[in-house]
Protein backbone atom coordinates (compact mmCIF):
# COMPACT_ATOMS: atom_id res chain seq x y z
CA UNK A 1 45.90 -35.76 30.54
CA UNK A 2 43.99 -32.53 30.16
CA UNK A 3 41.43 -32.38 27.11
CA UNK A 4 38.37 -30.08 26.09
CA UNK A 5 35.47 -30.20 27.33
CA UNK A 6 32.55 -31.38 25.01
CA UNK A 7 29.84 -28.72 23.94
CA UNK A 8 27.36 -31.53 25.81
CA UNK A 9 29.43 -31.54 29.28
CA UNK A 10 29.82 -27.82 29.22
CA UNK A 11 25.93 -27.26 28.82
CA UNK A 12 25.62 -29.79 32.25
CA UNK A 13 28.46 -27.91 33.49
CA UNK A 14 26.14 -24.77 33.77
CA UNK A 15 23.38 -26.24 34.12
CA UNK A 16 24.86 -27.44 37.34
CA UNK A 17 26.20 -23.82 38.36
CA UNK A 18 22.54 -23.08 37.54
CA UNK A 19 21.23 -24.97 39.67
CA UNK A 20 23.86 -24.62 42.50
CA UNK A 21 23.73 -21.27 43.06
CA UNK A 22 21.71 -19.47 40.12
CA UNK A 23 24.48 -18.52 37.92
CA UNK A 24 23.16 -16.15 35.36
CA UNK A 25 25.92 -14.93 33.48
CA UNK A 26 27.87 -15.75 30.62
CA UNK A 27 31.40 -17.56 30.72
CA UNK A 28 33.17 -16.89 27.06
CA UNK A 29 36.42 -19.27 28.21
CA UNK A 30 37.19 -22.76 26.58
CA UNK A 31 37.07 -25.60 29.45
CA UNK A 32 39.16 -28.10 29.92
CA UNK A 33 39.19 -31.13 32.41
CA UNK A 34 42.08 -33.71 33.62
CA UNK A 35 42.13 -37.22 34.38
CA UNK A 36 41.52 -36.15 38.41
CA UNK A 37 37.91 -34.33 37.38
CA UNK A 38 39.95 -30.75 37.63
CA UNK A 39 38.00 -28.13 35.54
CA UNK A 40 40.44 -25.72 33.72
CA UNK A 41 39.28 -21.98 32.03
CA UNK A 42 41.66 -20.57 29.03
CA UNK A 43 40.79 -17.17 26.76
CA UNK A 44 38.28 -18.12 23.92
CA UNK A 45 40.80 -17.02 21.26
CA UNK A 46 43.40 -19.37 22.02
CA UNK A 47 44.11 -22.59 20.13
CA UNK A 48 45.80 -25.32 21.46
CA UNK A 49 46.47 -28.89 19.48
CA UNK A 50 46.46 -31.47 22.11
CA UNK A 51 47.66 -34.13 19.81
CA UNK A 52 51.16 -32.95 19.93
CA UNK A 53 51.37 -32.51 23.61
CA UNK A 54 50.92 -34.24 26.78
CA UNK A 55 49.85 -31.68 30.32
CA UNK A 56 47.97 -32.42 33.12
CA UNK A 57 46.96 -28.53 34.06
CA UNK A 58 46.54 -25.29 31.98
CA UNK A 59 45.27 -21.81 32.19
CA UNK A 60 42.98 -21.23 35.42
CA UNK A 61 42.01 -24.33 37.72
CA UNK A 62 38.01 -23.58 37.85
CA UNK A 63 36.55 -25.79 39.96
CA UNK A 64 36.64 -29.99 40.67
CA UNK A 65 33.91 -32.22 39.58
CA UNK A 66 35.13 -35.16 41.60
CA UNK A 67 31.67 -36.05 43.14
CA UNK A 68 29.86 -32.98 42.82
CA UNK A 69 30.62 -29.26 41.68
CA UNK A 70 33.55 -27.95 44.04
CA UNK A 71 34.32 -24.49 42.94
CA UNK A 72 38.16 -22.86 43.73
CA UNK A 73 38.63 -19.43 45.44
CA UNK A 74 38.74 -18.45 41.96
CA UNK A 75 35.76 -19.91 40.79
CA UNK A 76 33.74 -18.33 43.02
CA UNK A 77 35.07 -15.23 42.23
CA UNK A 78 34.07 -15.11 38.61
CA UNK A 79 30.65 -16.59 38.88
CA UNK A 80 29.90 -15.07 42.36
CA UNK A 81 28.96 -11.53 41.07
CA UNK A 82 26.33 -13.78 38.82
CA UNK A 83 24.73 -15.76 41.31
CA UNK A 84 21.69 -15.25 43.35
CA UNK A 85 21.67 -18.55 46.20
CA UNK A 86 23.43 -20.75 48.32
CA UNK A 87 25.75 -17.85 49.10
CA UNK A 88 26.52 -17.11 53.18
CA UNK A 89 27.99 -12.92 53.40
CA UNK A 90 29.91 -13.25 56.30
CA UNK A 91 31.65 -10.42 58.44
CA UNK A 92 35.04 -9.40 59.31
CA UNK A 93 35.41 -11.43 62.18
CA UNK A 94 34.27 -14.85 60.83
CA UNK A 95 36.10 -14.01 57.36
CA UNK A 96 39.47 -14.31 59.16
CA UNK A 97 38.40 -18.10 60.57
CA UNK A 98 37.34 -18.61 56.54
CA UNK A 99 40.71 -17.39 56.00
CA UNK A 100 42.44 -18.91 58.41
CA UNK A 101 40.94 -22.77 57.13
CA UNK A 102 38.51 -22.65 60.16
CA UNK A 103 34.30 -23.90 59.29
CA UNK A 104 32.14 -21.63 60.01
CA UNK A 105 28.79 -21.70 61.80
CA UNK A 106 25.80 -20.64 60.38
CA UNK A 107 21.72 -20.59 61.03
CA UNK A 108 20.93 -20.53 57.63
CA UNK A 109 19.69 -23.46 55.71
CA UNK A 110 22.23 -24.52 52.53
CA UNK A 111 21.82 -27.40 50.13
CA UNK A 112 25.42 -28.34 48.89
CA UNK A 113 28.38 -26.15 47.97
CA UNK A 114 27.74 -22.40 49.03
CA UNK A 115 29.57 -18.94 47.70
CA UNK A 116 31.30 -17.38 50.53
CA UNK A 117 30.95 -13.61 50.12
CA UNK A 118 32.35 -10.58 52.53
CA UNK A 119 31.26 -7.19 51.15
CA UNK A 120 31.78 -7.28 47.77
CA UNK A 121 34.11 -10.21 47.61
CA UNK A 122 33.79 -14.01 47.36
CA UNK A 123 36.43 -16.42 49.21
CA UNK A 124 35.70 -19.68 48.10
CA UNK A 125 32.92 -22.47 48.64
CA UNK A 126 32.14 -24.70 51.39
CA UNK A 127 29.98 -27.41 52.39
CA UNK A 128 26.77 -26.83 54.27
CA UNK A 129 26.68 -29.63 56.91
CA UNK A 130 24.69 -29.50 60.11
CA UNK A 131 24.60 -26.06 60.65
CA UNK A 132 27.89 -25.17 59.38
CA UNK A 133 30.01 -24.83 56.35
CA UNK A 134 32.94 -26.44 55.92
CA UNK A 135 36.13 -25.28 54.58
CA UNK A 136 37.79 -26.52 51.70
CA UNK A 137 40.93 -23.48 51.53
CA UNK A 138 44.08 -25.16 50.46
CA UNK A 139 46.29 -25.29 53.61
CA UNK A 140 48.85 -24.03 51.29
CA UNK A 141 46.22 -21.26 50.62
CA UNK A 142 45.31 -20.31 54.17
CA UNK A 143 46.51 -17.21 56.01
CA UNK A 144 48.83 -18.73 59.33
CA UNK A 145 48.44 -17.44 62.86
């Protein structure tokens, strides 16, 4: 069952992006989180009264806060333009194994999650692990050979 998030979990919740990957910016959306950790993002303006019905997802899904702070492809795209670490650009070339669900190797040092970035874009967020990030794309999400 999805409800609000509390003023108190919403402060750790950037704290967290803080920490994560410098997040700077501002994030005027009401959160919202389901029994399976899910983060959801509505507009600010709208009201909902959650005492006369019952859903499991609404609006945006944000990121997942499972074990630790798993942002979606969309995620990263709203906080990625406000962040200043953990982020790996990558080129063309090892965009379309990102793309394609493939981890990619790196030399580069992470701690955690890390912003995927090509140009101006972000893709997602993987998981720095010995010397490479893995990929957490949907396989409904990924592009197919």
């Amino acid at each position: 069952m999805l409800k609000p998030i509390s003023s108190r979990d919403k402060k750790n919740l950037f704290e967290l992006l803080k920490n994560q990957f410098g997040f700077s910016g501002k994030l005027d959306y009401n959160f919202f989180i389901n029994d399976y950790k899910k983060i959801f993002i509505l507009n600010s303006g709208l009201q909902i009264d959650f005492s006369k019905i019952r859903v499991n997802s609404l609006g945006l899904y944000f990121a997942n806060l499972k074990n630790e702070l798993r942002l979606t492809i969309e995620g990263s795209q709203i906080i990625g333009p406000n962040s200043k670490k953990n982020i790996l650009e990558i080129d063309e070339s090892r965009l379309q194994d990102w793309i394609h669900g493939n981890d990619i190797g790196t030399e580069k040092k992470f701690d955690g999650f890390v912003l995927i970035k090509n140009k101006s874009d972000f893709y997602g967020t993987g998981k720095y692990k010995d010397g490479k990030i893995l990929n957490f794309i949907p396989k409904e999400r990924r592009l197919k050979n």
